[in-house]
C-alpha atoms as a PDB file:
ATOM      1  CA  UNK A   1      69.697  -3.292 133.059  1.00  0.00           C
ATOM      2  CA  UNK A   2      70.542  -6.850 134.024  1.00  0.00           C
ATOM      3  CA  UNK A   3      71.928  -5.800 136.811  1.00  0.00           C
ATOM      4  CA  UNK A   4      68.728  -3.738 137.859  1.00  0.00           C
ATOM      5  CA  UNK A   5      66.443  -6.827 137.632  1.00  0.00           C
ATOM      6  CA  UNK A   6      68.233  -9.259 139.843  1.00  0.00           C
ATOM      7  CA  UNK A   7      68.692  -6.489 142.699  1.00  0.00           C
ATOM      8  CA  UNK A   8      64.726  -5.568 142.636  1.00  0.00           C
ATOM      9  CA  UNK A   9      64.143  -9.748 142.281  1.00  0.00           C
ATOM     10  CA  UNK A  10      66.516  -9.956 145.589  1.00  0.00           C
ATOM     11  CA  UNK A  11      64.384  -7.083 147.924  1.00  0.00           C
ATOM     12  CA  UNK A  12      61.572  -8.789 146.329  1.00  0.00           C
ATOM     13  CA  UNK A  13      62.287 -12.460 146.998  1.00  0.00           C
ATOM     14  CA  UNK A  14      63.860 -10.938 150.537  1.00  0.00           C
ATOM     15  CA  UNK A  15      60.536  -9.096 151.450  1.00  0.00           C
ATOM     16  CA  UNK A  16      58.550 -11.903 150.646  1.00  0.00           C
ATOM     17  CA  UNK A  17      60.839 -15.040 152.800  1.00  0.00           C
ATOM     18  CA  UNK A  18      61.335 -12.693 155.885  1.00  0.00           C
ATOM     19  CA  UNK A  19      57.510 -12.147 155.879  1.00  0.00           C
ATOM     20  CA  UNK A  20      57.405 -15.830 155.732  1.00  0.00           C
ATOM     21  CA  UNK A  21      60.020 -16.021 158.133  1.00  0.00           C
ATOM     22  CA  UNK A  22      58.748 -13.876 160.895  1.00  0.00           C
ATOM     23  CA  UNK A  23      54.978 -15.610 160.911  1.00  0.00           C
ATOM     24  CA  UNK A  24      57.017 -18.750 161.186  1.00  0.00           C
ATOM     25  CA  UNK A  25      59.015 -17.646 163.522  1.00  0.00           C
ATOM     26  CA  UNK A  26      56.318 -16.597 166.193  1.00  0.00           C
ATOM     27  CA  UNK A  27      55.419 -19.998 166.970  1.00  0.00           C
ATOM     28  CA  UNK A  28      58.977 -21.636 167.443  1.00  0.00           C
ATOM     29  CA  UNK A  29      61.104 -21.137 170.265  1.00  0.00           C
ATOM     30  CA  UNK A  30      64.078 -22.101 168.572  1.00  0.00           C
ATOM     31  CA  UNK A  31      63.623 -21.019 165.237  1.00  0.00           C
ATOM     32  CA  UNK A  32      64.194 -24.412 163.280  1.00  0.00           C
ATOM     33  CA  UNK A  33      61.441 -23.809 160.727  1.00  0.00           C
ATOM     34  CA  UNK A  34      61.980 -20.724 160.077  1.00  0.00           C
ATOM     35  CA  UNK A  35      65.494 -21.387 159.122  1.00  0.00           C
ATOM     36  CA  UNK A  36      64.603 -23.870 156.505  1.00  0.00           C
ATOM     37  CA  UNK A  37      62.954 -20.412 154.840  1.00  0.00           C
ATOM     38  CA  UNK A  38      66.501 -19.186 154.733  1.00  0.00           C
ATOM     39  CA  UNK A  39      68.244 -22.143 153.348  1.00  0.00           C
ATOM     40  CA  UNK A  40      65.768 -21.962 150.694  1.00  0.00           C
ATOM     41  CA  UNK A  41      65.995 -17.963 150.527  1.00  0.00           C
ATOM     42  CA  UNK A  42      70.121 -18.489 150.366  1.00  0.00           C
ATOM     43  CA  UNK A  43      69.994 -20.693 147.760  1.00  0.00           C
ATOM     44  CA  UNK A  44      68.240 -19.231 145.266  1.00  0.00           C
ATOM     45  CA  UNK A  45      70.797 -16.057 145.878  1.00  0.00           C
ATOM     46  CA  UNK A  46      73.391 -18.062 145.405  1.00  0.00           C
ATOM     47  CA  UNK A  47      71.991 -19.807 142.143  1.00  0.00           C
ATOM     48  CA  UNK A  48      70.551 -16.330 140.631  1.00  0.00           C
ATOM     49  CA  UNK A  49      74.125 -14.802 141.206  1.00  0.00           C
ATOM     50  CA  UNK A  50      75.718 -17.695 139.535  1.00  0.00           C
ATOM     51  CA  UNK A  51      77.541 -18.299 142.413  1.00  0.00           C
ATOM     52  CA  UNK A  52      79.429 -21.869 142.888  1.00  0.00           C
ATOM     53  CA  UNK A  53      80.207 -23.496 145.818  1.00  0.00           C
ATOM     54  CA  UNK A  54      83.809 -26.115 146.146  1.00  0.00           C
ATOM     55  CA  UNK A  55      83.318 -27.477 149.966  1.00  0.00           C
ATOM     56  CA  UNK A  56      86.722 -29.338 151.073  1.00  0.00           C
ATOM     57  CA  UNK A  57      86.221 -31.563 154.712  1.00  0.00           C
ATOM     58  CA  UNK A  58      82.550 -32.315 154.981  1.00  0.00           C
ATOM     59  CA  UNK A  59      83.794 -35.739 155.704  1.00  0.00           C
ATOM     60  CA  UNK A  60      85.046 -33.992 159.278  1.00  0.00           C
ATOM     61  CA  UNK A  61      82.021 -33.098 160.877  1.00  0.00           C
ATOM     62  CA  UNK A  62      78.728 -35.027 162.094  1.00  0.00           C
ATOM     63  CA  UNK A  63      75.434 -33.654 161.329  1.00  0.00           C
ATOM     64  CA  UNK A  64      73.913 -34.823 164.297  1.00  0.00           C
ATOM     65  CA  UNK A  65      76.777 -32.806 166.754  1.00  0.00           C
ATOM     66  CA  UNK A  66      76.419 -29.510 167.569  1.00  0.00           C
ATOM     67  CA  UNK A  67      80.027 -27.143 166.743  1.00  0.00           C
ATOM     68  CA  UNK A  68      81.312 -23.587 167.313  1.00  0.00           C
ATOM     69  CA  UNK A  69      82.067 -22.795 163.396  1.00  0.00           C
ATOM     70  CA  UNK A  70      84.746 -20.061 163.722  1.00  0.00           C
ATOM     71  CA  UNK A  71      85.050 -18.699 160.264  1.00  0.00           C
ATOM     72  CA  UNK A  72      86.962 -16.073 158.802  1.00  0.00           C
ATOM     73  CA  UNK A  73      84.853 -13.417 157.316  1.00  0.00           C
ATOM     74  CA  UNK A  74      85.709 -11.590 153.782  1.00  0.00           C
ATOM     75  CA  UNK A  75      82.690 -10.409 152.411  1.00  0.00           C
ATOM     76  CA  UNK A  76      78.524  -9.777 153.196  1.00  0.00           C
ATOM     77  CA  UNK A  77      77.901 -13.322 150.932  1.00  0.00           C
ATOM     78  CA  UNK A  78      79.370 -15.183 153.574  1.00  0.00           C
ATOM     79  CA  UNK A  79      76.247 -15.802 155.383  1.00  0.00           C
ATOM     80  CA  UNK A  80      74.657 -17.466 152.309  1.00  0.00           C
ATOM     81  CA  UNK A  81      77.552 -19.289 151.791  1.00  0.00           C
ATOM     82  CA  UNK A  82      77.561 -21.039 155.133  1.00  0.00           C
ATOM     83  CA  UNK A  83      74.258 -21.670 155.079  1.00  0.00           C
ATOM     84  CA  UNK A  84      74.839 -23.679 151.286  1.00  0.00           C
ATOM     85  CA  UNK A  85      77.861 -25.364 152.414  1.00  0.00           C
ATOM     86  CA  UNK A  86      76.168 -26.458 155.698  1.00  0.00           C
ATOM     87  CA  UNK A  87      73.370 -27.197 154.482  1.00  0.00           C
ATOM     88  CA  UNK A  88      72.937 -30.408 156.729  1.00  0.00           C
ATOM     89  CA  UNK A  89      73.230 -28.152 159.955  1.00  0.00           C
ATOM     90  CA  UNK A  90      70.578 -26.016 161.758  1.00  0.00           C
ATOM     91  CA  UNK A  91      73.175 -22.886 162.238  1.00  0.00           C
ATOM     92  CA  UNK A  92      72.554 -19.462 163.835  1.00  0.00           C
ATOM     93  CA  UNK A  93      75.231 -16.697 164.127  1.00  0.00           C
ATOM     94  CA  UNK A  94      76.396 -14.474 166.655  1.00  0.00           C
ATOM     95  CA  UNK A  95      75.501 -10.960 165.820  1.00  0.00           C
ATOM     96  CA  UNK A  96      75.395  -7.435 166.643  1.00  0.00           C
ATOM     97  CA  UNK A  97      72.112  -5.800 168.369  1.00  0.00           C
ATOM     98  CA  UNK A  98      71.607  -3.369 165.642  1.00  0.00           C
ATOM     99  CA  UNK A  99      71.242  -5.510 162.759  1.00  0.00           C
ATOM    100  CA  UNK A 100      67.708  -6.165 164.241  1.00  0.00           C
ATOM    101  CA  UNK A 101      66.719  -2.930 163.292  1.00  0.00           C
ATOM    102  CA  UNK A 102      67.112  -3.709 159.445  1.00  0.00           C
ATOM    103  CA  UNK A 103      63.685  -3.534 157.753  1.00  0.00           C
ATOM    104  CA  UNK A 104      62.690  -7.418 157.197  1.00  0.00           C
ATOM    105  CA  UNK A 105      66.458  -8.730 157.315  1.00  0.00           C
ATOM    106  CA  UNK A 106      66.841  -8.200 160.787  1.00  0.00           C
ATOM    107  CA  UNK A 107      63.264  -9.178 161.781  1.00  0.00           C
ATOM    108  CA  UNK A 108      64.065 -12.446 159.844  1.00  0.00           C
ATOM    109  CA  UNK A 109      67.046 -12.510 162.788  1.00  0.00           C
ATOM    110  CA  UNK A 110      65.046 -12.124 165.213  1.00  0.00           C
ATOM    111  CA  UNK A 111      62.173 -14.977 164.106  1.00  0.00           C
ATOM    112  CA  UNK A 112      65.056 -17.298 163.040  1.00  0.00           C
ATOM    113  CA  UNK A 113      66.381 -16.735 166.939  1.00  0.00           C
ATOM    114  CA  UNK A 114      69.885 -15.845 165.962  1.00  0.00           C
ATOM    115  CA  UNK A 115      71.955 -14.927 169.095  1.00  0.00           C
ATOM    116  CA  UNK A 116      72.385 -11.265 168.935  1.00  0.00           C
ATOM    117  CA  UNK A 117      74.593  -8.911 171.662  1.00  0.00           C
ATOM    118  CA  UNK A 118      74.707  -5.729 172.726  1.00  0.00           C
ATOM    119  CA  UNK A 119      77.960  -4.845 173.003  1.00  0.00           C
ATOM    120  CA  UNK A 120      77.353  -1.591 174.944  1.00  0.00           C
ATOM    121  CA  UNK A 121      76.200  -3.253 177.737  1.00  0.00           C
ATOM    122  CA  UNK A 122      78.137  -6.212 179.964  1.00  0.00           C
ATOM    123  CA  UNK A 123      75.054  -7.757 181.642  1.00  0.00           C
ATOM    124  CA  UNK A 124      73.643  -8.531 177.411  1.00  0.00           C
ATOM    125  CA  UNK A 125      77.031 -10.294 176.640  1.00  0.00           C
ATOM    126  CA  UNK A 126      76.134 -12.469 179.508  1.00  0.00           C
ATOM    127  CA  UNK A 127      72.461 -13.389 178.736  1.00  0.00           C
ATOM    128  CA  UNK A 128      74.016 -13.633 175.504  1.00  0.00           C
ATOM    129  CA  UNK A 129      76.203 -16.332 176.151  1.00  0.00           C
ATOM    130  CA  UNK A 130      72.934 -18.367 178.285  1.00  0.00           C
ATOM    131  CA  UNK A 131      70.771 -18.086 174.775  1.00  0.00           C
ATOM    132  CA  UNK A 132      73.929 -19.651 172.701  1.00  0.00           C
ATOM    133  CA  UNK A 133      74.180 -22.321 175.468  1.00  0.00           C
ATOM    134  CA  UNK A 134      70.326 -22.769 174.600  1.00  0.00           C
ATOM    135  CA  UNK A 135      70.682 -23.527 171.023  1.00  0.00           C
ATOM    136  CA  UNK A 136      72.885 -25.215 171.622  1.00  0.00           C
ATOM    137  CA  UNK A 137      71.708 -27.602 173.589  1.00  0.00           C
ATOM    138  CA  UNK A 138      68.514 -27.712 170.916  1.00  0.00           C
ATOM    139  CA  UNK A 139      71.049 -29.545 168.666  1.00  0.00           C
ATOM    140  CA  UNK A 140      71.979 -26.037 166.479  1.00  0.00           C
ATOM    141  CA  UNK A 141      75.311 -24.894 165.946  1.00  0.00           C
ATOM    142  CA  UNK A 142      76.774 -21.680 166.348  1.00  0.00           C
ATOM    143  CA  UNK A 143      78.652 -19.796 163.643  1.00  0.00           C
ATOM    144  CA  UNK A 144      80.957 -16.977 165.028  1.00  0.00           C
ATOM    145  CA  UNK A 145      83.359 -14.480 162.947  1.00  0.00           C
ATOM    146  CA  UNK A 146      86.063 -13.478 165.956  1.00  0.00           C
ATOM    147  CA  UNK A 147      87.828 -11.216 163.633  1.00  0.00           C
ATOM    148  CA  UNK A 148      84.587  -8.967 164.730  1.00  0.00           C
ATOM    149  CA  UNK A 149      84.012  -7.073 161.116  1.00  0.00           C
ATOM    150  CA  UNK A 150      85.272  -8.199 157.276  1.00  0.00           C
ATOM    151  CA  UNK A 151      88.549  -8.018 156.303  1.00  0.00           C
ATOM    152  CA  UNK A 152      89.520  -4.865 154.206  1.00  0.00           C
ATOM    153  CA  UNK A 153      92.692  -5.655 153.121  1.00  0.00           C
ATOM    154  CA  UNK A 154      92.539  -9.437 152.725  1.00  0.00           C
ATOM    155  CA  UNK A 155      94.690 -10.390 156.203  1.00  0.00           C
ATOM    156  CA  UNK A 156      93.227 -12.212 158.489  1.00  0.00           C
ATOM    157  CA  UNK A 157      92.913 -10.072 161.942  1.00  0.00           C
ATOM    158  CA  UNK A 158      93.133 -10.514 165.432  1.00  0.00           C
ATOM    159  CA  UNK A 159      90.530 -12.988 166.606  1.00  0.00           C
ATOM    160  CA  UNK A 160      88.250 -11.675 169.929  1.00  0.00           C
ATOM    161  CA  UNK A 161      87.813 -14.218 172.684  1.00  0.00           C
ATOM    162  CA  UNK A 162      84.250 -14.701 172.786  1.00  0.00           C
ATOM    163  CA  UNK A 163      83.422 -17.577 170.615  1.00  0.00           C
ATOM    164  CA  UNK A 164      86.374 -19.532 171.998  1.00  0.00           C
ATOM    165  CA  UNK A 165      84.841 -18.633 175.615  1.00  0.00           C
ATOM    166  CA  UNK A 166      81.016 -20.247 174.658  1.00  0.00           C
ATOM    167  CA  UNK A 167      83.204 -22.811 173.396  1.00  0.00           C
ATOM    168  CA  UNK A 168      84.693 -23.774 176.590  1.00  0.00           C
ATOM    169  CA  UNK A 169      82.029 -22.867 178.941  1.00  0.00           C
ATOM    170  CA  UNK A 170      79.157 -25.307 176.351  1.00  0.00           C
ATOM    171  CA  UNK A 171      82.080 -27.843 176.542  1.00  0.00           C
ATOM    172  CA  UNK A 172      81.444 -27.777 172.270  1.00  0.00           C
ATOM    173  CA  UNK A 173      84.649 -28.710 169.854  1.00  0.00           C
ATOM    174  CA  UNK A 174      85.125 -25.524 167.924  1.00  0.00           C
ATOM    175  CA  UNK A 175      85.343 -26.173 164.197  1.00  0.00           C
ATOM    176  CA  UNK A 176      87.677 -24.094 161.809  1.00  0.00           C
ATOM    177  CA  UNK A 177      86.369 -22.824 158.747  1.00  0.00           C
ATOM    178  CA  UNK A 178      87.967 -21.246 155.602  1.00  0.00           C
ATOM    179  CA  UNK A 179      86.349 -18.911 153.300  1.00  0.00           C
ATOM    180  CA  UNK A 180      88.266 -17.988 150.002  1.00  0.00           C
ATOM    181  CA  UNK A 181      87.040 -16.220 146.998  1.00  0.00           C
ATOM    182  CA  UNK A 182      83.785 -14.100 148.607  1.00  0.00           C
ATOM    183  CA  UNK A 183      85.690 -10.972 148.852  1.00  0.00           C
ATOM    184  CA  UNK A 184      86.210 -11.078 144.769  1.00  0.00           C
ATOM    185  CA  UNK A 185      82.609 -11.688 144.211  1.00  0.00           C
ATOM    186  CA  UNK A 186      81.069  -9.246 146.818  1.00  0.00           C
ATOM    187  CA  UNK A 187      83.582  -6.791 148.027  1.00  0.00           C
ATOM    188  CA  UNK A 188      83.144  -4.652 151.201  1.00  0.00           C
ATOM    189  CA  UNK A 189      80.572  -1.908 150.040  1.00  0.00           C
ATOM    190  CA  UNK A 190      79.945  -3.687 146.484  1.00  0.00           C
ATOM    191  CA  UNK A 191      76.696  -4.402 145.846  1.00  0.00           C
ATOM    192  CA  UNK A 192      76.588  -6.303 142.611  1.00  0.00           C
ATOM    193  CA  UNK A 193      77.020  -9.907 142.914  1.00  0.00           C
ATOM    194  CA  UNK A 194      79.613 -11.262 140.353  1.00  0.00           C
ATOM    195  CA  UNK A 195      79.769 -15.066 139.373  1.00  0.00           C
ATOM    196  CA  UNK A 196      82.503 -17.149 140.298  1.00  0.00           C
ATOM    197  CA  UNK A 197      83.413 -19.848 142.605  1.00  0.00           C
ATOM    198  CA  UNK A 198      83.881 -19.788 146.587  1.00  0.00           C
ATOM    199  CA  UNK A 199      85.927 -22.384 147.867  1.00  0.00           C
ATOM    200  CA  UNK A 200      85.040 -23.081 151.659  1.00  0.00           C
ATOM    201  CA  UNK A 201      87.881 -25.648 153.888  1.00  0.00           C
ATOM    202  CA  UNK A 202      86.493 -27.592 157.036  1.00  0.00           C
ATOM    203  CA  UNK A 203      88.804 -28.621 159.642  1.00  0.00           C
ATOM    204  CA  UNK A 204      88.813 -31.463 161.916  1.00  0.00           C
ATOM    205  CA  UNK A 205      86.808 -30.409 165.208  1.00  0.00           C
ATOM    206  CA  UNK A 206      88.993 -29.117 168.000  1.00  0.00           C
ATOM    207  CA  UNK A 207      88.552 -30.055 171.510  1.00  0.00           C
ATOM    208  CA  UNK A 208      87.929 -27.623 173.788  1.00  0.00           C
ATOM    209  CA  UNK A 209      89.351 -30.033 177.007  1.00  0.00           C
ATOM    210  CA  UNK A 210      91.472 -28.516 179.328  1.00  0.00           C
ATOM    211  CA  UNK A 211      90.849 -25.064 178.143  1.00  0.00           C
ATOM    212  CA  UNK A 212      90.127 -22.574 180.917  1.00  0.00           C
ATOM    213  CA  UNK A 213      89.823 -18.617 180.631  1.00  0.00           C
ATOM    214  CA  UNK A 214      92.745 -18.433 181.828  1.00  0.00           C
ATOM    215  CA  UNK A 215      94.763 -20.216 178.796  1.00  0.00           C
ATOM    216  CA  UNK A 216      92.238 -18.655 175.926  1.00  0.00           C
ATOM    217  CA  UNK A 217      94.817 -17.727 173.956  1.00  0.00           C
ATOM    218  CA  UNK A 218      96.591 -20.739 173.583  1.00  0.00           C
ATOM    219  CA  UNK A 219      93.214 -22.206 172.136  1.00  0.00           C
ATOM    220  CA  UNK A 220      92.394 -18.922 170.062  1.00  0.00           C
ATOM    221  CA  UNK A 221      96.399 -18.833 168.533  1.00  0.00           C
ATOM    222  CA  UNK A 222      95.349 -22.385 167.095  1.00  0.00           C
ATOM    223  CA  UNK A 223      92.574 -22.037 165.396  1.00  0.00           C
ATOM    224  CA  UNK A 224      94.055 -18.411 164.056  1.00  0.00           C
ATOM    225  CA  UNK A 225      96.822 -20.501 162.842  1.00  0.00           C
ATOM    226  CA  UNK A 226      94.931 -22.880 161.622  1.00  0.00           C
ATOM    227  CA  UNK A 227      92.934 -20.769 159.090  1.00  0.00           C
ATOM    228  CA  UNK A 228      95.478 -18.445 158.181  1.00  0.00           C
ATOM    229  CA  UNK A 229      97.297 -21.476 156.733  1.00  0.00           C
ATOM    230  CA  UNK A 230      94.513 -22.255 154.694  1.00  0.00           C
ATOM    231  CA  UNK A 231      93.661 -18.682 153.024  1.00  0.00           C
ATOM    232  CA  UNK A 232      94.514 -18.516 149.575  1.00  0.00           C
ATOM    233  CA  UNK A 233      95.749 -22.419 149.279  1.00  0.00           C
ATOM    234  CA  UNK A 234      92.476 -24.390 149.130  1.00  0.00           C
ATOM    235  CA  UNK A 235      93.010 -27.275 146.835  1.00  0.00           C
ATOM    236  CA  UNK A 236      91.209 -29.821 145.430  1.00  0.00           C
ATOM    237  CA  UNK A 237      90.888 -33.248 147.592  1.00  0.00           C
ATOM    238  CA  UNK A 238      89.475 -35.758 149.412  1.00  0.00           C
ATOM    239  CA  UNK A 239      85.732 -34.990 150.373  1.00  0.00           C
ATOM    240  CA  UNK A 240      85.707 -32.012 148.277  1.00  0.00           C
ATOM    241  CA  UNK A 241      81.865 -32.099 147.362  1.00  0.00           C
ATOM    242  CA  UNK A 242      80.486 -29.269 144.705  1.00  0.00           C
ATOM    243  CA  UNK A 243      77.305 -27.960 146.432  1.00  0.00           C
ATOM    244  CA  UNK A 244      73.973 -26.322 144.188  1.00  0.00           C
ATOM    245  CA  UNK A 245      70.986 -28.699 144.953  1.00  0.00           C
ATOM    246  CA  UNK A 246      68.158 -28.719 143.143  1.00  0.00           C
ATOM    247  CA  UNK A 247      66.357 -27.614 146.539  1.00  0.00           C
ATOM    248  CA  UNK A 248      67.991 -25.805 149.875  1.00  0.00           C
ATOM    249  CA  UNK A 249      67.897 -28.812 152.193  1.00  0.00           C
ATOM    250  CA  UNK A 250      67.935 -31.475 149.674  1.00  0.00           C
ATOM    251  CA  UNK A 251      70.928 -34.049 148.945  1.00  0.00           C
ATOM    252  CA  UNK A 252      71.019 -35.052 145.032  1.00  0.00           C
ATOM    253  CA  UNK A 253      73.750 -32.345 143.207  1.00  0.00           C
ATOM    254  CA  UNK A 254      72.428 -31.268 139.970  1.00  0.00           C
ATOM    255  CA  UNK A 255      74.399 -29.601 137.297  1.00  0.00           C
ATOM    256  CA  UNK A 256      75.877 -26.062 138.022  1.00  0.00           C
ATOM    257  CA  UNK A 257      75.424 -23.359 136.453  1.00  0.00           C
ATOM    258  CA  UNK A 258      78.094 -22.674 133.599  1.00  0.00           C
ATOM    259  CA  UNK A 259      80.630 -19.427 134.741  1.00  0.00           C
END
């Protein structure tokens, strides 16, 4: 029964923000408003689910710099939880076309002005890559998952060039990101949220000098490496901070909710 309130207050609450989202989102040409809506919307998923957030490396990125996050991707929570750990970061994702055809979530995309690609067609991937050089350059960063789809079986897979590409061509560092612990809470076609912790590791930026097309791979083997050595061995340390605010974009931690 429990379980049956907090999914009808979630389409509720989501009906209601991406409503609020998408009349927002009409005026902006970049979105920025409109994604303060979904801090706020992610938040209060996150806090209703009793989920907690351990974020290890804040300390290695600036606020006011614009990244390629390449993140590995374990489960559908993972968007929230980026958004949470983030939190100091206007960030938009690289998506597939069709999720704009979702009733409300993918309108809330589209008024957020997420970067979305159609993958049957070359010329899109293209135009793609000029609107992620245009937030870009609006001072938002760009979250990409190059595995392509969620991990079934818990291995990190083969990471597509794409991200690394926009990377190189924006001249952006490319940040590596570690997610471990979603895939417990939400796993692929779960839909009940469990509570528990999500630690998320953030990697010193990586340059993106000297990088051509032609020596991708050298770039993309790095950051693979990179977050495949941090999967399942997050510890505790230096700028670890404990995120659940007492509003989506504010700074003062409050106490968490008990597991």
């Amino acid at each position: 029964m429990l379980y049956f309130f907090q999914l009808s207050f979630f389409a509720l609450l989501t009906i209601l923000l991406s409503v609020l989202t998408i009349i927002c989102g009409i005026f902006e040409t970049h979105g920025k408003k409109a994604y303060r809506i979904n801090q706020f919307w992610t938040w209060i998923i996150l806090r209703v689910a009793g989920i907690r957030l351990k974020v290890d490396g804040l300390e290695n990125v600036d606020p006011k710099r614009q990244y390629v996050f390449i993140v590995n991707h374990q489960s559908n929570i993972d968007i929230p939880v980026l958004v949470q750990a983030l939190a100091e970061f206007q960030l938009r994702w690289m998506a597939k076309k069709e999720l704009l055809r979702v009733p409300f979530f993918g309108w809330a995309m589209w008024a957020t002005k997420h970067v979305t690609v159609d993958r049957s067609d070359p010329q899109d991937a293209v135009k793609s890559l000029a609107r992620a050089k245009e937030r870009l350059g609006a001072g938002i960063s760009l979250v990409i998952y190059p595995e392509g789809t969620r991990s079934r079986d818990g291995r990190l897979q083969r990471f597509k060039k794409g991200g690394f590409l926009l990377a190189v061509q924006a001249n952006t560092p490319i940040v590596p990101v570690t997610v471990n612990g979603s895939a417990k809470l939400l796993p692929a076609g779960a839909w009940r949220l469990r509570p528990g912790t999500i630690d998320i590791t953030i990697d010193k930026p990586v340059s993106v000098e000297g990088f051509r097309p032609g020596n991708l791979r050298l770039l993309v083997n790095q950051v693979h490496a990179t977050i495949d050595a941090r999967r399942h061995t997050a510890e505790p340390g230096a700028g670890r901070a404990d995120i659940f605010e007492d509003s989506a974009i504010g700074h003062e931690p409050i106490e968490k909710p008990s597991m």
